[in-house]
Protein backbone atom coordinates (compact mmCIF):
# COMPACT_ATOMS: atom_id res chain seq x y z
CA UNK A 1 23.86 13.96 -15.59
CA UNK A 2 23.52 17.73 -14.48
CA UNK A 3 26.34 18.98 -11.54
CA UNK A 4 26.02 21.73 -9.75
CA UNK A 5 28.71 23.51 -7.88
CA UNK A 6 27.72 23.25 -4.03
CA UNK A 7 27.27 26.26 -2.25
CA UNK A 8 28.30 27.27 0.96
CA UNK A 9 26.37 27.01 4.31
CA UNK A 10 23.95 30.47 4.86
CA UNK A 11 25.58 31.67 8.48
CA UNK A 12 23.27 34.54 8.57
CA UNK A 13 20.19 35.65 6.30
CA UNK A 14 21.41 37.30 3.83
CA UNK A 15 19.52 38.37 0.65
CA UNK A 16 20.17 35.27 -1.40
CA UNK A 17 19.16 33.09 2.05
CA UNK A 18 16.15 34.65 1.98
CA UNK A 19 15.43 34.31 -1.27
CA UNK A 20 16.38 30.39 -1.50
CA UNK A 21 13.90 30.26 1.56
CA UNK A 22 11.06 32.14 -0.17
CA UNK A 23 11.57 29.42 -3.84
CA UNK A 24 11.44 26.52 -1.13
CA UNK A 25 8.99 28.17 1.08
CA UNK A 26 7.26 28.46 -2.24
CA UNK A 27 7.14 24.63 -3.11
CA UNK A 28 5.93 23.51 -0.07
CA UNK A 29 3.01 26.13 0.16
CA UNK A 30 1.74 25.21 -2.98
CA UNK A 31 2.17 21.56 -1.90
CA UNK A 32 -0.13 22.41 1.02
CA UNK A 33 -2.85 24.88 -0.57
CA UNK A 34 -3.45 21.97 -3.48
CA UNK A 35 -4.65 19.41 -0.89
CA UNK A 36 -7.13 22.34 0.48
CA UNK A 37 -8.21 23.95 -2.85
CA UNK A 38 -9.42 20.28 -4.12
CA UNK A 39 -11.70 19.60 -1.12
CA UNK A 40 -14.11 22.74 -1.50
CA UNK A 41 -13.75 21.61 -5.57
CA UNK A 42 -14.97 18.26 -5.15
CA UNK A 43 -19.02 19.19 -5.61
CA UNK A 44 -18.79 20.95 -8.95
CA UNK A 45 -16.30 18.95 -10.03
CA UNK A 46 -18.73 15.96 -9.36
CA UNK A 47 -21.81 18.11 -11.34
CA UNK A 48 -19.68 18.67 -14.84
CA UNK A 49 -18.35 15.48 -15.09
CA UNK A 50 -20.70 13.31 -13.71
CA UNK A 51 -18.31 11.38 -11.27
CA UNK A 52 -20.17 8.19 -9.16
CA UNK A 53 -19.53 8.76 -5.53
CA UNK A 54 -16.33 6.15 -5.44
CA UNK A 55 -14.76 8.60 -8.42
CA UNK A 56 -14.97 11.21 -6.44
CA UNK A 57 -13.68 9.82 -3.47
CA UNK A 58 -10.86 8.04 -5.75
CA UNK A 59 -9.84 11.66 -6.63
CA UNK A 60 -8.57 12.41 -3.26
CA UNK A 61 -7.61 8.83 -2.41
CA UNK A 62 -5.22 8.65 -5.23
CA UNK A 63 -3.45 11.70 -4.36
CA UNK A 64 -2.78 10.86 -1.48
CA UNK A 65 -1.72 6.88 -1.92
CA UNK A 66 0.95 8.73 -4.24
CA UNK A 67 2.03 10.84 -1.56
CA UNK A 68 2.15 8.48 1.33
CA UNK A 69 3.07 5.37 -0.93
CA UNK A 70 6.20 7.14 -2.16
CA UNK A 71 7.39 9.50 0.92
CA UNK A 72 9.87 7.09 2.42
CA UNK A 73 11.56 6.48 -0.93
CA UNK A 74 10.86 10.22 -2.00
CA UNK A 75 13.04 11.53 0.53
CA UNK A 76 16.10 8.38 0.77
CA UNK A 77 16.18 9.25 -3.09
CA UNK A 78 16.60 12.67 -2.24
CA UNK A 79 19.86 11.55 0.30
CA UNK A 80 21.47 9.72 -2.42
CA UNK A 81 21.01 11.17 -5.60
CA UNK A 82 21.38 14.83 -4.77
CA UNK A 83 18.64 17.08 -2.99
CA UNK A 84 18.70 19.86 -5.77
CA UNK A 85 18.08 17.49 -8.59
CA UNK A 86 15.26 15.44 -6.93
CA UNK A 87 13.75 18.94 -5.89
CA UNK A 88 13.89 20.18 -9.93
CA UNK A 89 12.32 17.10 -11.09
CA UNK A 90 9.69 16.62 -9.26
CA UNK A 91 8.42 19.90 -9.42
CA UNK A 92 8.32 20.26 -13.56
CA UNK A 93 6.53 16.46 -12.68
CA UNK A 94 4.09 18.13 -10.38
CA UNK A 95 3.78 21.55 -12.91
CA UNK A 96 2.74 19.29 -15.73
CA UNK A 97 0.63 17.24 -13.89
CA UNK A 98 -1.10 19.24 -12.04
CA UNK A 99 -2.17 21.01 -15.63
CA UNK A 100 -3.35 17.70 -17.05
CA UNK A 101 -5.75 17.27 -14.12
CA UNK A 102 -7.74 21.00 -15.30
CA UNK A 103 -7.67 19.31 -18.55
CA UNK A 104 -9.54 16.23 -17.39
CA UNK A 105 -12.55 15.59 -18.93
CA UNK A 106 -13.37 11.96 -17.55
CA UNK A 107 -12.58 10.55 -14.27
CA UNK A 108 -9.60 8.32 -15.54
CA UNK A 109 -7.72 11.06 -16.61
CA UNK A 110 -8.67 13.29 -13.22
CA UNK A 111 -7.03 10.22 -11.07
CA UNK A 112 -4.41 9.45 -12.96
CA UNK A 113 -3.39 13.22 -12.45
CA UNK A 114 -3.84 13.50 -8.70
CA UNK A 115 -2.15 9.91 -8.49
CA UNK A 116 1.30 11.43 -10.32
CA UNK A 117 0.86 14.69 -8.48
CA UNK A 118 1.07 13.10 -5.50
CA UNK A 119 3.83 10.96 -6.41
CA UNK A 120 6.03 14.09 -7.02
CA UNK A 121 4.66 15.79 -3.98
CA UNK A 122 6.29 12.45 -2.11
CA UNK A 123 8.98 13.50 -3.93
CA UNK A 124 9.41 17.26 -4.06
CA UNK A 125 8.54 17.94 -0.08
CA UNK A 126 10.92 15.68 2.10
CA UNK A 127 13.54 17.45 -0.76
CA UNK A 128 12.81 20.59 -0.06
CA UNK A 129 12.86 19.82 4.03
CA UNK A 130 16.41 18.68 3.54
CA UNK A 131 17.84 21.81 1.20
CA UNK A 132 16.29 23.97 4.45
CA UNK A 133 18.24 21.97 7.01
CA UNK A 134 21.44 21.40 4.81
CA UNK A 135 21.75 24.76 3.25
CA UNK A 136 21.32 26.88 6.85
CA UNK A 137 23.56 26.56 9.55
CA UNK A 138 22.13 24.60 12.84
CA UNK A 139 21.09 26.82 15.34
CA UNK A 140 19.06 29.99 15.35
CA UNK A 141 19.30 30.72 11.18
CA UNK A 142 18.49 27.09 10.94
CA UNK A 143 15.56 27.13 13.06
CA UNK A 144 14.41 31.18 12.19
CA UNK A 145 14.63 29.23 7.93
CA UNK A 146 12.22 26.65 9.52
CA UNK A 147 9.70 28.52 11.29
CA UNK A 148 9.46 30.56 8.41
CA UNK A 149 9.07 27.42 5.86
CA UNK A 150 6.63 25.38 8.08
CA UNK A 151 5.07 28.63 8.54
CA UNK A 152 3.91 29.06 4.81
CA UNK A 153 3.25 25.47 4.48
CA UNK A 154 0.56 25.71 7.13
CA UNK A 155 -0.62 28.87 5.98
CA UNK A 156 -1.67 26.82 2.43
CA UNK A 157 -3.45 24.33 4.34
CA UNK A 158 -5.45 26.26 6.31
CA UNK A 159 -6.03 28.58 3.42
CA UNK A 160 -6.32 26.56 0.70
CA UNK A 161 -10.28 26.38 1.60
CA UNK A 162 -10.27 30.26 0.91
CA UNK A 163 -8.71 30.46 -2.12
CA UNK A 164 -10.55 27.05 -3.28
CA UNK A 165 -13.45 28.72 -2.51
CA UNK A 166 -12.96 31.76 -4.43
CA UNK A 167 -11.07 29.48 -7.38
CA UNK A 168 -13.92 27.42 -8.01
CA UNK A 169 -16.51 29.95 -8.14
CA UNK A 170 -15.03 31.08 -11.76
CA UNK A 171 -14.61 27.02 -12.21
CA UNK A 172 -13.07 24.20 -10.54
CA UNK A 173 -10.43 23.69 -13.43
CA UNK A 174 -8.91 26.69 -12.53
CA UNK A 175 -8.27 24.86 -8.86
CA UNK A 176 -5.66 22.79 -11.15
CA UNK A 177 -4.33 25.61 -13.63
CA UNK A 178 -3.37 28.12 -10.64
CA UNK A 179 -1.33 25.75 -8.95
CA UNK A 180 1.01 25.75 -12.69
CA UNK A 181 1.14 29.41 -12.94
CA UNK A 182 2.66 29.56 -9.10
CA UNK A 183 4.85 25.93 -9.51
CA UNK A 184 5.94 27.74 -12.99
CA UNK A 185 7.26 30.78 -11.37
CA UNK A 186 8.67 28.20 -8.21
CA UNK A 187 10.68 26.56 -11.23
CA UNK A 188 11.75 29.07 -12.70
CA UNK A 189 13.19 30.59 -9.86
CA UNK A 190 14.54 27.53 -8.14
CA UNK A 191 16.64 26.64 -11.22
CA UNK A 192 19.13 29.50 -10.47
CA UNK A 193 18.65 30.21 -6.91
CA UNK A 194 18.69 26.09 -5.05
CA UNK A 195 21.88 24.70 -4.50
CA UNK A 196 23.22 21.48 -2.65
CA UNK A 197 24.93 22.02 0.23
CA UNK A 198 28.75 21.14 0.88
CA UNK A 199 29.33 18.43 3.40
CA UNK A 200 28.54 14.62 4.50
CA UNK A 201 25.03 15.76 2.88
CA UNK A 202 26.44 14.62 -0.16
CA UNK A 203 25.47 11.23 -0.38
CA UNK A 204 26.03 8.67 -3.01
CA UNK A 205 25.31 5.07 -2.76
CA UNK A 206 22.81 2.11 -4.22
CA UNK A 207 19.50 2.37 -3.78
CA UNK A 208 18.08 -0.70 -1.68
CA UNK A 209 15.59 -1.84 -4.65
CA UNK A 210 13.73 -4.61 -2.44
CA UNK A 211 12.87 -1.98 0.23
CA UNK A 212 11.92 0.53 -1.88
CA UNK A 213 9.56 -1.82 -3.60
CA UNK A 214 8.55 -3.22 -0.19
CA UNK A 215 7.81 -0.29 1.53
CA UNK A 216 5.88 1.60 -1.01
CA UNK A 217 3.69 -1.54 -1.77
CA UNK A 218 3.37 -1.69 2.18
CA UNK A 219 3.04 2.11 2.00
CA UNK A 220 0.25 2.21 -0.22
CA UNK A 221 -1.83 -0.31 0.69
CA UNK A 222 -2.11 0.58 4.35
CA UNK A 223 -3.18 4.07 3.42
CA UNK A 224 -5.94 2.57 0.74
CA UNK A 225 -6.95 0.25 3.62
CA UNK A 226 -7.31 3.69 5.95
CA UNK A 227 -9.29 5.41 3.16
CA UNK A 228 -11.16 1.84 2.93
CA UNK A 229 -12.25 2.23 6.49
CA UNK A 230 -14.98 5.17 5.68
CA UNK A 231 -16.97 3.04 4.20
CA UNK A 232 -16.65 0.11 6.81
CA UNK A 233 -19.51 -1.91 5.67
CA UNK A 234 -18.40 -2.31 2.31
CA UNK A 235 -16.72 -5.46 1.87
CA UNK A 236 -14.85 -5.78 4.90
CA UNK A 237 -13.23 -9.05 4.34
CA UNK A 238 -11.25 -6.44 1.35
CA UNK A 239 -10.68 -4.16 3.97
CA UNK A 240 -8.55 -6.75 6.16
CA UNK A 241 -7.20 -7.97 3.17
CA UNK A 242 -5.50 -5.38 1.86
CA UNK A 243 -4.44 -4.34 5.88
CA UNK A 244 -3.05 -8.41 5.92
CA UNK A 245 -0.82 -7.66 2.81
CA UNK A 246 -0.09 -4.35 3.78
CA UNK A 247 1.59 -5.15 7.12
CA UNK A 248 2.90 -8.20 4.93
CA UNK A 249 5.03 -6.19 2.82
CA UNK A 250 5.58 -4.05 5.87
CA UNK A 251 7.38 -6.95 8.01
CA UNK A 252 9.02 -8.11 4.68
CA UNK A 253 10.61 -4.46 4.78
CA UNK A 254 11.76 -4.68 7.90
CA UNK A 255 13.72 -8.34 7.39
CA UNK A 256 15.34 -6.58 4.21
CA UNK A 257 16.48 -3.66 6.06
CA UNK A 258 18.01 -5.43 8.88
CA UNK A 259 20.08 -7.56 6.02
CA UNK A 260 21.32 -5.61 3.21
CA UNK A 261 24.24 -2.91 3.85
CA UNK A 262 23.04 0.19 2.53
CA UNK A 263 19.25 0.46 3.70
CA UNK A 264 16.82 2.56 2.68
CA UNK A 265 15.48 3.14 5.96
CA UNK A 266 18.44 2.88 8.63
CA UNK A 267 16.14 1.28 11.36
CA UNK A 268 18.15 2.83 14.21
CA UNK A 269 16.86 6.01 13.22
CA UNK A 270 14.05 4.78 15.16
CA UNK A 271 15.67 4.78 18.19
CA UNK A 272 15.49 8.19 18.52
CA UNK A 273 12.35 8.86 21.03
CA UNK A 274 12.46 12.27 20.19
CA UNK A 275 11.80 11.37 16.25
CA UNK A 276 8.80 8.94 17.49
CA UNK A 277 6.85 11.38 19.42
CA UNK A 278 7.10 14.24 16.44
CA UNK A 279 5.81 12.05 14.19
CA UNK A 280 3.26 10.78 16.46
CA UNK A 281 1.80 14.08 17.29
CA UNK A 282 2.32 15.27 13.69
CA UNK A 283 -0.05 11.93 12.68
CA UNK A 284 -2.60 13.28 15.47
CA UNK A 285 -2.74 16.87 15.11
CA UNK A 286 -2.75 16.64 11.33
CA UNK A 287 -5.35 14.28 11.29
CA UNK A 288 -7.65 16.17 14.00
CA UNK A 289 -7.47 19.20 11.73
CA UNK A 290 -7.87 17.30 8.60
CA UNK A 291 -11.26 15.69 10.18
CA UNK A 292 -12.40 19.05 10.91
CA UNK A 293 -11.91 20.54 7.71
CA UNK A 294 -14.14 17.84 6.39
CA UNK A 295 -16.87 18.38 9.07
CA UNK A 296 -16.60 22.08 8.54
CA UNK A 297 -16.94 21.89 4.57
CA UNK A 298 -20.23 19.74 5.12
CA UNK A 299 -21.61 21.92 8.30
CA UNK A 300 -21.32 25.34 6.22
CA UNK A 301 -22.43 23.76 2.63
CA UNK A 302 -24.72 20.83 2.82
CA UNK A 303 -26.54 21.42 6.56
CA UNK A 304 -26.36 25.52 6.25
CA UNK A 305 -26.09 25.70 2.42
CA UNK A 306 -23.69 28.39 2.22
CA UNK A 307 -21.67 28.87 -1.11
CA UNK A 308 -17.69 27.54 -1.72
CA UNK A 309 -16.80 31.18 -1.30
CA UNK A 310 -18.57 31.70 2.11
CA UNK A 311 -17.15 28.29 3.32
CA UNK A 312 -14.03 29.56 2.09
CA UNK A 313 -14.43 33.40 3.83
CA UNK A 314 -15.46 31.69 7.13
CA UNK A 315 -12.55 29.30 7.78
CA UNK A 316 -10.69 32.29 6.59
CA UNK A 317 -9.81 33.20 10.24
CA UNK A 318 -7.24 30.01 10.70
CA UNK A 319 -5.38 31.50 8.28
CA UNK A 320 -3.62 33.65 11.21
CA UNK A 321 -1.09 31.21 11.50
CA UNK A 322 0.53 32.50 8.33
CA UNK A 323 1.11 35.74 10.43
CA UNK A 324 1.80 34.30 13.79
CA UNK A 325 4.08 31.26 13.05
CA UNK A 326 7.70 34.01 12.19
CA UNK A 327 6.44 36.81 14.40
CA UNK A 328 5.44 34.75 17.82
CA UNK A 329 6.41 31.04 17.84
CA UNK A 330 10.64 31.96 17.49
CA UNK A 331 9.97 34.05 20.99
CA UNK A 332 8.23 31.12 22.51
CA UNK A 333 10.70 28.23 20.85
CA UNK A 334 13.36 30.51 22.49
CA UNK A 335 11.88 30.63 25.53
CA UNK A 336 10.41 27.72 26.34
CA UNK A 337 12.00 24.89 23.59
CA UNK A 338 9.87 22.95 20.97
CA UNK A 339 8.60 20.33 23.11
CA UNK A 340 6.57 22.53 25.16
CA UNK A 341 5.37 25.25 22.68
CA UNK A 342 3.91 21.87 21.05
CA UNK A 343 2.67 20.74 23.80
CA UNK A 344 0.34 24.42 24.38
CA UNK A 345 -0.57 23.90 20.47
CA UNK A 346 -2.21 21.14 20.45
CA UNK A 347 -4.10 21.76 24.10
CA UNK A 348 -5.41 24.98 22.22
CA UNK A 349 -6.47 22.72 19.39
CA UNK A 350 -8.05 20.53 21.76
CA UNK A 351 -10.12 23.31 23.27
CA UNK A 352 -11.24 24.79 19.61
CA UNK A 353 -12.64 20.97 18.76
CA UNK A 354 -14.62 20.96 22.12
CA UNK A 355 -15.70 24.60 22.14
CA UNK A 356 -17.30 23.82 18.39
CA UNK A 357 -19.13 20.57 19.80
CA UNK A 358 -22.55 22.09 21.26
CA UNK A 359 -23.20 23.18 17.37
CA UNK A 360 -26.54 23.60 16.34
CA UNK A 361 -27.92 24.54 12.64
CA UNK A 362 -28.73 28.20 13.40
CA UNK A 363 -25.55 29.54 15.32
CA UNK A 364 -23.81 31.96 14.86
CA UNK A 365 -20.72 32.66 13.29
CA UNK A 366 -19.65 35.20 16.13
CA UNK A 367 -19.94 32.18 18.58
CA UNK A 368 -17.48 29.84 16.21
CA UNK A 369 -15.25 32.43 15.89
CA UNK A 370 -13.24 32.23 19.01
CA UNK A 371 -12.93 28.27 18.25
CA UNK A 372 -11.11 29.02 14.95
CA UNK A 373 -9.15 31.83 15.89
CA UNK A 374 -7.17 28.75 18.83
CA UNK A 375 -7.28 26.83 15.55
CA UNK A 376 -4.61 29.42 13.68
CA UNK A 377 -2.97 30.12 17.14
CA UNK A 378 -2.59 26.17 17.50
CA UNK A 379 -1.08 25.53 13.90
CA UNK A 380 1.23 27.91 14.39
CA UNK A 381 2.62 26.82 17.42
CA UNK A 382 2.61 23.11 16.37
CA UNK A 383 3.43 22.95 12.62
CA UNK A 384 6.93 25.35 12.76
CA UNK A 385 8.30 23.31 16.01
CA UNK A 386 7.37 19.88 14.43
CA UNK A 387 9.36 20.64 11.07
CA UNK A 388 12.27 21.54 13.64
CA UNK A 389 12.11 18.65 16.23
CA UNK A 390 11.15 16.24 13.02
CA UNK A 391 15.37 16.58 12.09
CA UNK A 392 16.67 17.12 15.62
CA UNK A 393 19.83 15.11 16.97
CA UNK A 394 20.00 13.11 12.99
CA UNK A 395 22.85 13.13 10.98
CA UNK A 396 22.57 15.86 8.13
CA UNK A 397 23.18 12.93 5.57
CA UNK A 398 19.90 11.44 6.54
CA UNK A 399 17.47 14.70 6.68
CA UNK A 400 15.56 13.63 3.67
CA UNK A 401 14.70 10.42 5.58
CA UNK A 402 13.55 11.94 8.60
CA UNK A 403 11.71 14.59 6.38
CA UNK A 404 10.32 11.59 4.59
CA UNK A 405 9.44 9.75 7.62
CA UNK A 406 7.64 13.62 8.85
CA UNK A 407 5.36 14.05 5.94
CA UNK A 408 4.42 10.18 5.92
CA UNK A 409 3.30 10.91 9.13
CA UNK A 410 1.60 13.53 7.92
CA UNK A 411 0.35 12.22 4.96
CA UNK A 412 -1.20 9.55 7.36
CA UNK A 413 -2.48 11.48 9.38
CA UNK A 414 -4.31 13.17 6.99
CA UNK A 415 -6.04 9.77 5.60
CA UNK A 416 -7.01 8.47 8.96
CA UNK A 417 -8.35 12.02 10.12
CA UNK A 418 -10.94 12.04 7.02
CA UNK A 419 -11.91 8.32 7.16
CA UNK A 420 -12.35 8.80 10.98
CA UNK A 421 -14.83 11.28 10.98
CA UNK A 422 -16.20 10.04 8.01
CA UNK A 423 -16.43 6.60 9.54
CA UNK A 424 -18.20 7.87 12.35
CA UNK A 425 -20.47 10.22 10.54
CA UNK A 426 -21.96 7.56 8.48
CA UNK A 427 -22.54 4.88 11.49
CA UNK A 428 -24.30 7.72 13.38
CA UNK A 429 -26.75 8.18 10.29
CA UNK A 430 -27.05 4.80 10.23
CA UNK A 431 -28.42 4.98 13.83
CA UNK A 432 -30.88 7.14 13.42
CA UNK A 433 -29.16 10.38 14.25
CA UNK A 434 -30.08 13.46 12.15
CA UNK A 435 -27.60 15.58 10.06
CA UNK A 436 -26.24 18.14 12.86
CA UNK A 437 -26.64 15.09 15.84
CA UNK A 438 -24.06 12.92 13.29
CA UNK A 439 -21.92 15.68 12.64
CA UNK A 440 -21.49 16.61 16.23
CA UNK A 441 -20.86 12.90 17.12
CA UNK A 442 -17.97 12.32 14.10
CA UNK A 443 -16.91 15.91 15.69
CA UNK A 444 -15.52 13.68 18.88
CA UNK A 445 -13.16 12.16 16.31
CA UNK A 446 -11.02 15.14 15.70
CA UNK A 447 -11.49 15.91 19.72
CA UNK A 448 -9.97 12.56 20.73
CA UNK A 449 -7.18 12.56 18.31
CA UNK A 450 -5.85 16.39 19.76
CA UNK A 451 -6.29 14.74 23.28
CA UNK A 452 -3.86 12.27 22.45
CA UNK A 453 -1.30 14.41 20.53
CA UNK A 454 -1.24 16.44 23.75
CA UNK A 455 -0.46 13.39 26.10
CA UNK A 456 2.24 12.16 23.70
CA UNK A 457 3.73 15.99 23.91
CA UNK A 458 3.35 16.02 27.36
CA UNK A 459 6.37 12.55 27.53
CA UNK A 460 8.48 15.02 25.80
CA UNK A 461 8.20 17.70 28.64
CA UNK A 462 10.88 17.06 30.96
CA UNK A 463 13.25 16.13 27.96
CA UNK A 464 12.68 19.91 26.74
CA UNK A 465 14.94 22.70 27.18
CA UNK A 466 15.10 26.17 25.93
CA UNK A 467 17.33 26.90 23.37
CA UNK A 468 20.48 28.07 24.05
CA UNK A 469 20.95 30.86 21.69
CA UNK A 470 18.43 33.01 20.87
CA UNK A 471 16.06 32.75 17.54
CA UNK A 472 15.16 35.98 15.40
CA UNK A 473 11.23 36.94 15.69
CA UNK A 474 10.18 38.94 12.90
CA UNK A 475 11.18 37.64 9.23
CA UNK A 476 11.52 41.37 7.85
C-alpha cells in the first residue's frame, strides 16, 4: 500500500498552495467541461455510429447513474482510506476511460465508457472537495482556495458547450481524447504536488459493506427512474417500479445506518439545516441551468439550425463566471456571508429564465444577451458559496461525506433538470403545440425550479452573517 508523508496545513497562499489548488482546480474543471462537451457531441456522434434514440440517451444516462450511484460511497471511501490515494486512482480510472470512449466504435463500448467515467468522477470529485478543505486552513485561505476551485468548476460547465462546439467540429472523438491530454497533465502533476493533510482527517476504519451496497443500488435506481421520467408514457408501470425498489433500498439504508457502528453515512449529519438547504438549492439551481442548457442546444440547432460551433460561441457569454467568481464573489461573501450572496444568485438566475421566455424563432441574439450575461453573474455567485456552505460547521473527518452528499445533489439535480424540461417538451408536442410554443412551455421548468432555490435561500437569511475576517479578492 503507497504512504505518503502528510503535509502541513497551507496558512497562507504560498506558491506550492497555489499550485496544489490549480492540480485540484484542474480535476474538477475537467470533471465539469466533460458533462458539457458531450451534450453539443451527441448529434454527430448519433450520425457515425448509427445510435437508436435510447443509445443515445443511454450515453448520458449512464454517466451519470455512475456518478450519482457512487457519490455517497465515492466520497466516505475517500474519509477512510486516505483522500490522496482515492484522488490518484480515480483519475488514471477516469484518464483511461475517458480514452476508450473516443475509441468506441459501437454503442456498447460508448456506455460502458461513460458508465466507468462516471464512476470515477463519483469518485475523484467529493476527493478532491475534501484535499481543498483539509489541506487550507478554515477561514479566509480556506474560503479564497474555494472560491477559486468552485470557480473553475463552473467555468467548465458553462463552457464546456464552447469548447464542445469547437471540439466536435474537427470530430466528436476528439470530445473524449482532449479530456486525456488535460487529466494526463492533472496526473502527472498531482502525483508530486497532492498531499493528505495532518489531523483527525486521517481516518481509518471498516467500510459499512451493506450501506454501501444499499445506497448505491438505491442511488442508482432513483436517478434511472428520474432519467425514466422523460419519456413518461413509456411503460410507466417500469417507471414506478424501479422508483418502488429504489426508495426500497433507500429505507433499507437507512435501518442499516441507524444499527451498525461505523456508518457510512452518519445520519446526524443531517441535522445540520444549514447542510439541507445547500444541497437543496444546489439540486435546484443545478438543475434549472442544466434544463436550460438542453433547451438552448435545441433552440440554436434544431429550431434556428445554427452549427455546434455557433451554439457553442453564443452561450459563450456565461462563461463570465470563470472571471467573476475570484475577483467579485470573495468581496460580496465578505460582506454580506454565503447565505445571502446565494440568495441574489439564484434571483438573477430566476430573472435570466423569465427574461428568455417571450422567445420567438427570429430574435435576436442582442435581445438574449442580457439574459445570459445574469446567467454567468448568477453561477458565480451561487456555485463558489455553495462549495463553501456545502462543508460548513462538519467535522474535517467527514468533508468527503458532505462533499459526497454536495455533488449527489448535484448530480441530481442535473438528471431531474434534463428529464423536466424534456418531460414537458414532449407532452406539449403531444398537445398540439409547435416547436418554439413547446420549447417556451418546457422553458417554465427551469423558471420554477430557480423560484424555489431562491425561497429555500431566503430560510437561510436571518441565519447569515458576514464573515468575520476578511477574504482575498483577486487570485493573482
Amino acid at each position: 500500500m503507497l504512504h505518503t508523508r502528510p503535509t502541513a496545513v497551507f496558512t497562507e497562499m504560498s506558491s506550492r498552495a497555489w499550485a496544489v489548488l490549480a492540480v485540484l482546480s484542474g480535476a474538477i474543471f475537467l470533471e465539469g467541461i466533460d458533462v458539457a462537451m458531450l451534450n453539443v457531441a451527441l448529434p454527430s456522434i448519433r450520425a457515425d455510429l448509427a445510435l437508436s434514440t435510447g443509445t443515445l440517451s443511454g450515453v448520458v444516462s449512464a454517466y451519470v447513474l455512475g456518478y450519482g450511484g457512487f457519490m455517497l460511497l465515492g466520497g466516505r471511501v475517500a474519509d477512510l482510506f486516505g483522500r490522496r490515494r482515492v484522488f490518484l486512482f480515480w483519475l488514471a480510472v477516469f484518464v483511461v476511460f475517458s480514452g476508450l470512449g473516443g475509441f468506441a466504435t459501437s454503442g456498447w463500448m460508448l456506455l460502458t465508457a461513460r458508465f466507468v467515467t462516471g464512476v470515477a468522477a463519483a469518485f475523484m470529485a467529493p476527493a478532491g472537495l475534501s484535499l481543498i478543505t483539509t489541506n487550507f486552513a478554515e477561514g479566509p485561505v480556506r474560503n479564497r482556495a474555494l472560491l477559486v476551485y468552485s470557480g473553475v468548476a463552473a467555468g467548465g460547465f458553462s463552457l464546456g458547450m464552447v469548447v464542445g462546439g469547437l471540439l466536435t467540429a474537427l470530430g466528436w472523438r476528439w470530445v473524449f481524447f482532449a479530456p486525456v491530454v488535460l487529466s494526463a497533465l492533472i496526473l502527472a502533476a498531482a502525483i508530486p504536488l497532492v498531499r493528505d493533510a495532518e489531523g483527525p482527517q486521517q481516518v481509518r476504519g471498516k467500510l459499512d459493506v451493506t450501506g454501501a451496497l444499499s445506497v448505491t443500488g438505491a442511488m442508482m435506481l432513483l436517478v434511472y427512474g428520474v432519467v425514466r421520467l422523460e419519456h413518461a408514457g413509456d411503460r410507466p408501470a417500469l417507471t414506478a417500479a424501479v422508483f418502488a425498489v429504489g426508495l426500497l433500498l433507500l429505507a433499507l439504508f437507512v435501518v442499516n445506518e441507524r444499527r451498525v457502528a461505523e456508518p457510512l453515512v452518519r445520519l446526524g449529519i443531517l441535522r445540520s439545516g444549514n447542510l439541507v438547504r445547500t444541497n437543496v438549492i444546489a439540486l435546484l439551481f443545478v438543475g434549472s441551468f442544466a434544463g436550460f442548457q438542453f433547451l438552448a442546444a435545441l433552440y440554436f440547432q434544431e429550431l434556428r439550425g445554427w452549427s455546434t460551433v455557433q451554439t457553442g460561441l453564443a452561450m459563450a457569454v456565461i462563461g463570465i463566471d470563470a472571471i467573476l467568481a475570484p475577483l467579485l464573489t470573495p468581496r460580496l461573501v465578505e460582506r454580506f456571508g454565503n447565505a445571502r450572496v446565494v440568495f441574489g444568485g439564484v434571483v438573477l438566475a430566476a430573472l435570466a429564465y423569465l427574461l428568455l421566455l417571450p422567445l420567438e424563432i427570429d430574435r435576436a441574439y442582442a435581445a438574449m444577451l442580457p439574459a445570459l450575461l445574469l446567467l454567468g453573474v448568477s453561477f458565480a455567485l451561487v456555485y463558489g458559496p455553495l462549495t463553501i456552505a456545502g462543508t460548513d460547521g462538519i467535522d474535517e473527518a467527514e468533508h468527503g461525506l458532505a462533499g459526497g452528499l454536495l455533488y449527489t445533489a448535484i448530480q441530481f439535480g442535473f438528471a431531474l433538470g434534463i428529464s423536466a424540461v424534456t418531460a414537458v417538451h414532449v407532452a406539449a408536442e403531444a398537445a398540439g403545440a409547435t416547436g418554439i410554443e413547446a420549447l417556451r412551455t418546457a422553458l417554465l421548468a427551469p423558471v420554477i425550479a430557480a423560484v424555489l432555490a431562491a425561497v429555500v435561500g431566503a430560510a437561510g437569511l436571518r441565519r447569515s452573517a458576514p464573515v468575520a475576517e476578511p477574504v482575498p479578492a483577486a487570485v493573482g
